[in-house]
Protein backbone atom coordinates (compact mmCIF):
# COMPACT_ATOMS: atom_id res chain seq x y z
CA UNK A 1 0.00 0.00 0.00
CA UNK A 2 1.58 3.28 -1.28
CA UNK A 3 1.01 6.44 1.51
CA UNK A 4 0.80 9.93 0.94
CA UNK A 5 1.35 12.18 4.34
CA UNK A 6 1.46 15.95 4.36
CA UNK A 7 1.62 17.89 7.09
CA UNK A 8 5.10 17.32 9.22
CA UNK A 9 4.14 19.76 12.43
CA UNK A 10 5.39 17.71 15.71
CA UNK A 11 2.16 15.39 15.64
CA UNK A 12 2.50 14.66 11.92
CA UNK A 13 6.17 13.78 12.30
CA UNK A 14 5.53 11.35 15.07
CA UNK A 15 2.76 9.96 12.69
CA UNK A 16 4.38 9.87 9.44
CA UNK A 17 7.70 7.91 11.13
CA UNK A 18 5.37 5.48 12.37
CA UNK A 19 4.30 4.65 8.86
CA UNK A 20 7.73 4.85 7.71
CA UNK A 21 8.70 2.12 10.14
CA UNK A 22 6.19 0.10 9.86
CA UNK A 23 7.27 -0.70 6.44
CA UNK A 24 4.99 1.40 4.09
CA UNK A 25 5.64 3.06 0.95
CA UNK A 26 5.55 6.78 2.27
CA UNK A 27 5.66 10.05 0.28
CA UNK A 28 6.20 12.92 3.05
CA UNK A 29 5.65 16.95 2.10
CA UNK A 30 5.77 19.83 4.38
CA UNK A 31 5.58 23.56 3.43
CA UNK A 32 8.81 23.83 5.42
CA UNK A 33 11.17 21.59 3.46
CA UNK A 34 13.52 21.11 6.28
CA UNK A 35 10.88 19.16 7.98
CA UNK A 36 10.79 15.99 5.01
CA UNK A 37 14.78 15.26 5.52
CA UNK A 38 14.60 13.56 8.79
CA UNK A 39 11.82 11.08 7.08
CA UNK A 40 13.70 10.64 4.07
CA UNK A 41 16.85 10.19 5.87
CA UNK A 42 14.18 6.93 7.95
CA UNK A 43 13.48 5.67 4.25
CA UNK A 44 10.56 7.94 2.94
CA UNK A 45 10.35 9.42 0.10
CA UNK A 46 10.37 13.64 -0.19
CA UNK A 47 7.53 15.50 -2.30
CA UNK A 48 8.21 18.49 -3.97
CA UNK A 49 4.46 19.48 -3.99
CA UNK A 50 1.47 18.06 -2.61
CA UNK A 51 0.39 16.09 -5.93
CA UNK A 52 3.60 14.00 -5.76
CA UNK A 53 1.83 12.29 -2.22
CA UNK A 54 -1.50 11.89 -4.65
CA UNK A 55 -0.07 9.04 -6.29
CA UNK A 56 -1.33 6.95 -3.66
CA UNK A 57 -3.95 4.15 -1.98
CA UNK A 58 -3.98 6.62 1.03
CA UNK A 59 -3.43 10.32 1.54
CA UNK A 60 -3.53 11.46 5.22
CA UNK A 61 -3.31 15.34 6.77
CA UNK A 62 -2.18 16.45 9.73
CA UNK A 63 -2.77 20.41 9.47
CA UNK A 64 -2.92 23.13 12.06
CA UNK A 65 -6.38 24.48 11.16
CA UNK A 66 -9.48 24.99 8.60
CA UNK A 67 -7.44 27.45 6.34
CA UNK A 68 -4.53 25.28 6.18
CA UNK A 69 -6.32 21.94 5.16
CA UNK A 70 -8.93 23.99 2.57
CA UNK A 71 -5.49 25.28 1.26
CA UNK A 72 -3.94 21.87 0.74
CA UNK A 73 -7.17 20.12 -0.75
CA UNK A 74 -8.44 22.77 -3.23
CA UNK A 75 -5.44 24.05 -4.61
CA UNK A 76 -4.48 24.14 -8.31
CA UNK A 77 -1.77 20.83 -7.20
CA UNK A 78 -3.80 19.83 -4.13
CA UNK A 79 -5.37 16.49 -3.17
CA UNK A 80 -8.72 16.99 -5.13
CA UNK A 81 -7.46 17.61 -8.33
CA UNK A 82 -4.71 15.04 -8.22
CA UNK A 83 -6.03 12.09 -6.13
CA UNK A 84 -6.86 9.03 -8.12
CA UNK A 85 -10.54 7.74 -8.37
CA UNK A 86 -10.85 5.19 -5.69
CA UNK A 87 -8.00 6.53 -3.30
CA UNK A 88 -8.73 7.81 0.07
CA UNK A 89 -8.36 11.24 1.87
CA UNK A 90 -8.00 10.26 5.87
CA UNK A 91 -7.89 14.15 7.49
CA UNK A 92 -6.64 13.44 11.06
CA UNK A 93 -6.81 17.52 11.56
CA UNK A 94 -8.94 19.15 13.85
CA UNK A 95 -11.09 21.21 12.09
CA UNK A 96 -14.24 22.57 11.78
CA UNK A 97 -17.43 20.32 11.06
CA UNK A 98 -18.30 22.52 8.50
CA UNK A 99 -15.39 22.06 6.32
CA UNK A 100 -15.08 18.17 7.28
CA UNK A 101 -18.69 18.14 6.01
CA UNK A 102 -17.46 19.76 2.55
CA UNK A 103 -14.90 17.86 2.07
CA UNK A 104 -16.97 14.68 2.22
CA UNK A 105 -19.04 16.04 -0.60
CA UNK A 106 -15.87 17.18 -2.24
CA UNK A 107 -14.48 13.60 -2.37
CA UNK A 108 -17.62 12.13 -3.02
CA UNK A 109 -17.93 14.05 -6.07
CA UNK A 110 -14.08 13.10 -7.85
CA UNK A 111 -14.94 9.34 -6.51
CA UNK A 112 -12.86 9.68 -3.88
CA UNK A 113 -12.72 8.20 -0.44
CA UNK A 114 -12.81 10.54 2.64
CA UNK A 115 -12.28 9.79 5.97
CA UNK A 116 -12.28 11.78 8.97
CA UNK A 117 -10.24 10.89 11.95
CA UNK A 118 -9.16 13.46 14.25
CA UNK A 119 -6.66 12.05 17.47
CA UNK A 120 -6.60 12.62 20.62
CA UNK A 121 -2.89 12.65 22.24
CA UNK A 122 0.00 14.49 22.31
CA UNK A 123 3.35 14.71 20.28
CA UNK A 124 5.18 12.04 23.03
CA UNK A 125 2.08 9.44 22.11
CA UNK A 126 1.80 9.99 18.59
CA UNK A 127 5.88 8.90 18.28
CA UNK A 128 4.79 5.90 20.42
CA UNK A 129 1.73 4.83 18.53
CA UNK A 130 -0.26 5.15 21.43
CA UNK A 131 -2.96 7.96 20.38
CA UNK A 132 -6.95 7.40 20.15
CA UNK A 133 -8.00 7.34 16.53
CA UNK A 134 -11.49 9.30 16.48
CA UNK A 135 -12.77 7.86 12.83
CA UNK A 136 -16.24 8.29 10.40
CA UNK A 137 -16.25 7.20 6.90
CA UNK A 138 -18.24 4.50 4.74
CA UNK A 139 -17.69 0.95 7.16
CA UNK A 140 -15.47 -0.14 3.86
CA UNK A 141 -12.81 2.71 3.63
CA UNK A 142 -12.93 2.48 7.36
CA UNK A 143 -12.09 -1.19 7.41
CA UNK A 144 -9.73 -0.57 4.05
CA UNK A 145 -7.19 1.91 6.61
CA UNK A 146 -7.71 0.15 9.85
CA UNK A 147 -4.26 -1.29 9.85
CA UNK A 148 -3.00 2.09 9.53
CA UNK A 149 -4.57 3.29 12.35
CA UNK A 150 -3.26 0.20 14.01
CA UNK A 151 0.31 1.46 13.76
CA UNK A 152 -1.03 5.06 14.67
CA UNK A 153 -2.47 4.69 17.69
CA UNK A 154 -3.82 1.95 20.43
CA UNK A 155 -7.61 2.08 19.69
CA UNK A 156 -9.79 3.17 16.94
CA UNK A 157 -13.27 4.31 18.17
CA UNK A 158 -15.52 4.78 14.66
CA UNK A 159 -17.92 7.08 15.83
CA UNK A 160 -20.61 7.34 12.50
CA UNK A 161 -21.02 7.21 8.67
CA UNK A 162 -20.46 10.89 8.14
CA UNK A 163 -17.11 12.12 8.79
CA UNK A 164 -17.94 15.45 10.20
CA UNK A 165 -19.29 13.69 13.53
CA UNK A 166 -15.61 12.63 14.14
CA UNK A 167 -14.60 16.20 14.35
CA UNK A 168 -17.61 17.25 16.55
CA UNK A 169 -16.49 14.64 18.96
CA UNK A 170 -12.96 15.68 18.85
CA UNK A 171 -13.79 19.18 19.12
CA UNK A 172 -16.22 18.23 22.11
CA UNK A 173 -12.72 15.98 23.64
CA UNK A 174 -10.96 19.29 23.61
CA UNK A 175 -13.31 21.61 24.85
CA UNK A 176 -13.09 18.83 28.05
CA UNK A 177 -9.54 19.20 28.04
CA UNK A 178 -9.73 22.78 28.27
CA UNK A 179 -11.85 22.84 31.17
CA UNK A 180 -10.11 20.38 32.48
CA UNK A 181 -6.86 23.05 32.51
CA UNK A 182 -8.61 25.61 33.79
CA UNK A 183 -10.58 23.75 36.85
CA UNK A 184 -6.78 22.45 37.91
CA UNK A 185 -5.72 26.04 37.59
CA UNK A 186 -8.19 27.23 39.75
CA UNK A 187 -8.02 24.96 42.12
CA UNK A 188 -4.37 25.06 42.65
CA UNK A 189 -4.09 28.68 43.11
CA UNK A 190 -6.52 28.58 45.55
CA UNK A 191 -4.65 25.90 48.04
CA UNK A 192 -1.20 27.96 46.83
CA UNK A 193 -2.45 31.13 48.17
CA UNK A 194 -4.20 29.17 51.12
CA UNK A 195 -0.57 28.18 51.82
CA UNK A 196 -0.49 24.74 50.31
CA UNK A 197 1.79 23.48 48.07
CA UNK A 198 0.55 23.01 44.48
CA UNK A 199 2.52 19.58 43.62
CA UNK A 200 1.82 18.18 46.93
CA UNK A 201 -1.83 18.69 46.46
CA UNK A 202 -1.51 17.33 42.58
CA UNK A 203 -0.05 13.84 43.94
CA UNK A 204 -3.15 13.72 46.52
CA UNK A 205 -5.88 14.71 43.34
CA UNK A 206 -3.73 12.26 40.90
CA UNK A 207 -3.74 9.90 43.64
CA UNK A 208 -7.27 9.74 44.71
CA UNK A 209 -10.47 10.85 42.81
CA UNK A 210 -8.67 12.33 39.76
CA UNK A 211 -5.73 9.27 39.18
CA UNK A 212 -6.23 9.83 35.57
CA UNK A 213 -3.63 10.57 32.83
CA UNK A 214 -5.84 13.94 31.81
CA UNK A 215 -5.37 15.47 35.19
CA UNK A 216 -2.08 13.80 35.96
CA UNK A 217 -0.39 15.32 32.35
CA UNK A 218 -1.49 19.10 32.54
CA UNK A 219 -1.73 18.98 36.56
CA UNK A 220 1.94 18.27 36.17
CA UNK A 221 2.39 20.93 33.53
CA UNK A 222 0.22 23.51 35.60
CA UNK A 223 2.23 22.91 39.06
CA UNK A 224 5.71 22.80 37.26
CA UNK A 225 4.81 26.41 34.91
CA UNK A 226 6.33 24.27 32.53
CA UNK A 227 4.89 25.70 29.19
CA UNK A 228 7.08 25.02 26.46
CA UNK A 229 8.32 24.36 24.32
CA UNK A 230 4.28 23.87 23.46
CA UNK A 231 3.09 19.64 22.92
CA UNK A 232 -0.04 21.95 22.01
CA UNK A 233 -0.02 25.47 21.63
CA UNK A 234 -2.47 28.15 22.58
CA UNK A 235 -3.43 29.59 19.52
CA UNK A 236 -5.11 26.19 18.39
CA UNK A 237 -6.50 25.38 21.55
CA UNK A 238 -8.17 28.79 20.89
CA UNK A 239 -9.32 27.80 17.90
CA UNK A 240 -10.38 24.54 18.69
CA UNK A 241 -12.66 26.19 21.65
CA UNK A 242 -14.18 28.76 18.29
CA UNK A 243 -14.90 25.99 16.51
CA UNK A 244 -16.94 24.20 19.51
CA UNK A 245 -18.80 27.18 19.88
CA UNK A 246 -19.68 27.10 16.36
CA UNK A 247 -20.66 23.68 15.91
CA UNK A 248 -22.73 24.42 19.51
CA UNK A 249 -24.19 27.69 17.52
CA UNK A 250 -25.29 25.38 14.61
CA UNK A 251 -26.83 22.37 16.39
CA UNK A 252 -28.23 25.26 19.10
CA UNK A 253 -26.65 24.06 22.48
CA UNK A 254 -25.69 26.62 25.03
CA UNK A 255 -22.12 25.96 26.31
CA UNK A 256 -21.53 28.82 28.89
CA UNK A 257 -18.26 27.16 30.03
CA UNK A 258 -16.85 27.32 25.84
CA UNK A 259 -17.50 30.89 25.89
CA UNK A 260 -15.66 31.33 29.79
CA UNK A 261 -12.98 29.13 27.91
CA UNK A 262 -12.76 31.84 24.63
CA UNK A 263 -12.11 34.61 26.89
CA UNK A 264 -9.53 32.98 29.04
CA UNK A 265 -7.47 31.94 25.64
CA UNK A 266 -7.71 35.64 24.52
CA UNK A 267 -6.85 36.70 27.51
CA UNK A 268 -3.51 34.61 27.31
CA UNK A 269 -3.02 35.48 23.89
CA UNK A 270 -3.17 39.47 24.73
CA UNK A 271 -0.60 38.82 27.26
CA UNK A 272 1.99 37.07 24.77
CA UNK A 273 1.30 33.25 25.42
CA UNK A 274 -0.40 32.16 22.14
CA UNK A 275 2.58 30.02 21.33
CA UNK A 276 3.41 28.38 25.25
CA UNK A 277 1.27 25.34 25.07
CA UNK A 278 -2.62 25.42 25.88
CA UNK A 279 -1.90 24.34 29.33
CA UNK A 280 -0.76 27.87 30.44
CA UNK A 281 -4.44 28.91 30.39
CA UNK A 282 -3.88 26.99 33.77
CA UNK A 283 -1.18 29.75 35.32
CA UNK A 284 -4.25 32.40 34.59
CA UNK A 285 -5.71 31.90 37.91
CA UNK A 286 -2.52 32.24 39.64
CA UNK A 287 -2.00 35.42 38.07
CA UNK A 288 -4.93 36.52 39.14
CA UNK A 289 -4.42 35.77 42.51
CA UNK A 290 -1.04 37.84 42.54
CA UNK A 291 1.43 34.20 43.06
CA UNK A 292 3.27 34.65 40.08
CA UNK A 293 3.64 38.38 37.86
C-alpha cells in the first residue's frame, strides 16, 4: 500500500515515522522543506508538492487548522485535483465540522474516499503509537485503513457514517480538556495562596479521585509552569474552543463554560502566550491571585 502524508508539524512527524517504520511506501511533504529530511533520511520518500503524495492508496493530513487543510485540498496541485478515483483522503486535523462536512461532498464528487479521523494525544504518544483514533467514513474505507490506524495509535473508536461527527467529537474531547486546565488552575491557586503546596496537592488529586492521565499530564504541567516548548499550543487550543462554539451555535446548544474558555485563551493570547502550550491557560488563575507576575 503506497502512503501519501502531508503535514510534518510535531504530531505529523511522530505519525508519518510510524508509517515509515512500519514498512509502508511513504511520500512525506511539508511547506517547510527542512521538515521531510529527517523522514527521508528513515526511508521515505520527499515530495516536492502536494500532488507528488497523490499518487497513492492513502493520503492522510495532519494540518494546524481549517485554512490550512482547505489550502492543501483545493489548490491548483492539491489532493482533489490530483487524487486518483478510488484513493482515500484520511484528514486526522482538527477542524471545523463545517469544512469536514465539505470535504466529504468534495471527495464524493471526484470518486474519492474521505475519511475523517481526528486524534486525541500528544506529540510524546503519537511517536509511540499510542494515540486514540477518532474515525467516520463508509464501514469499507474504514475497514480498508484500519491497519494504519493500528500502527497510529492503540484504539480506533468509529464514531458514525459521516465524517464530520468525528470532528464534533474531537472538538467536544478538547473543549473537556480545556476545562479540564482551567478547573486544575483554579483549584491550585486557591490551596497555593491558602498556603499549600501546588505539587503536593496534585499527587493527593492524581492519587485519589482524579488518578487519571488527563489530570495527571497538565496537573503536572500547571504545578511545574512548565509551558514550552508547546506539545499543544495556545493559539489552536483557541481555535479549537471557536470551533466548539460554532458547531454548539449550529446544532443550538448553550455551552456557557466554551464561551468562559474563549475569553480565558484571549486573555492569554493578549498577554503574549499564544505560542506556550494550551496548558498555560492553567497559570491564569494564579496570576490573578497575585502568586506569580
Amino acid at each position: 500500500m503506497k502512503i501519501g502524508f502531508t503535514g510534518l508539524g510535531r504530531m505529523g512527524t511522530g505519525m508519518a515515522a510510524r508509517l515509515c517504520h512500519a514498512g509502508y511506501d511513504l511520500t512525506v511533504f511539508n511547506r517547510s522543506a527542512e521538515r521531510i529530511q529527517p523522514l527521508v533520511a528513515q526511508g521515505a520518500k520527499g515530495a516536492k508538492n502536494i500532488a507528488e503524495t497523490c499518487a497513492a492508496d492513502v493520503v492522510f493530513t495532519m494540518l494546524a487548522d481549517d485554512v490550512a487543510l482547505e489550502d492543501v485540498v483545493f489548490r491548483p496541485d492539491g489532493i482533489l485535483g490530483n487524487l486518483k478515483p478510488g484513493a482515500i483522503h484520511v484528514s486526522c486535523s482538527t477542524v471545523s465540522v463545517s469544512l469536514s462536512a465539505r470535504l466529504a461532498l468534495a471527495h464524493a464528487q471526484k470518486q474519492q474516499g474521505y475519511i475523517a479521523a481526528p486524534v486525541f494525544g500528544r506529540p510524546d504518544a503519537a511517536a509511540a503509537g499510542k494515540l486514540y483514533m477518532v474515525a467516520a467514513g463508509k464501514p469499507n474505507l474504514i475497514a480498508m485503513v484500519q491497519p494504519l490506524f493500528d500502527v497510529l495509535g492503540q484504539r480506533t473508536f468509529i464514531v458514525s457514517d459521516d465524517p464530520e461527527k468525528a470532528n464534533l467529537v474531537k472538538l467536544s474531547g478538547n473543549f473537556l480538556i480545556a476545562a479540564v486546565i482551567e478547573g486544575l488552575g483554579e483549584a491550585m491557586a486557591l490551596v497555593e495562596k491558602g498556603g499549600v503546596d501546588r505539587h503536593q496537592y496534585l499527587d493527593l488529586l492524581t492519587s485519589s479521585l482524579f488518578n487519571i492521565p488527563v489530570y495527571k499530564n497538565y496537573g503536572t504541567l500547571i504545578a511545574d509552569r512548565h509551558f514550552e516548548p508547546a506539545g499543544f499550543a495556545a493559539h489552536l487550543g483557541q481555535k479549537d474552543v471557536r470551533l466548539t462554539l460554532a458547531a454548539a451555535e449550529e446544532l443550538k446548544v448553550p455551552l456557557p463554560f466554551a464561551s468562559i474558555l474563549r475569553d480565558r485563551f484571549l486573555e492569554l493570547g493578549a498577554h503574549g502566550g499564544e505560542n506556550l502550550d494550551w496548558s498555560a491557560v492553567g497559570s491564569l488563575a494564579a496570576k490573578d491571585a497575585a502568586l506569580i507576575p
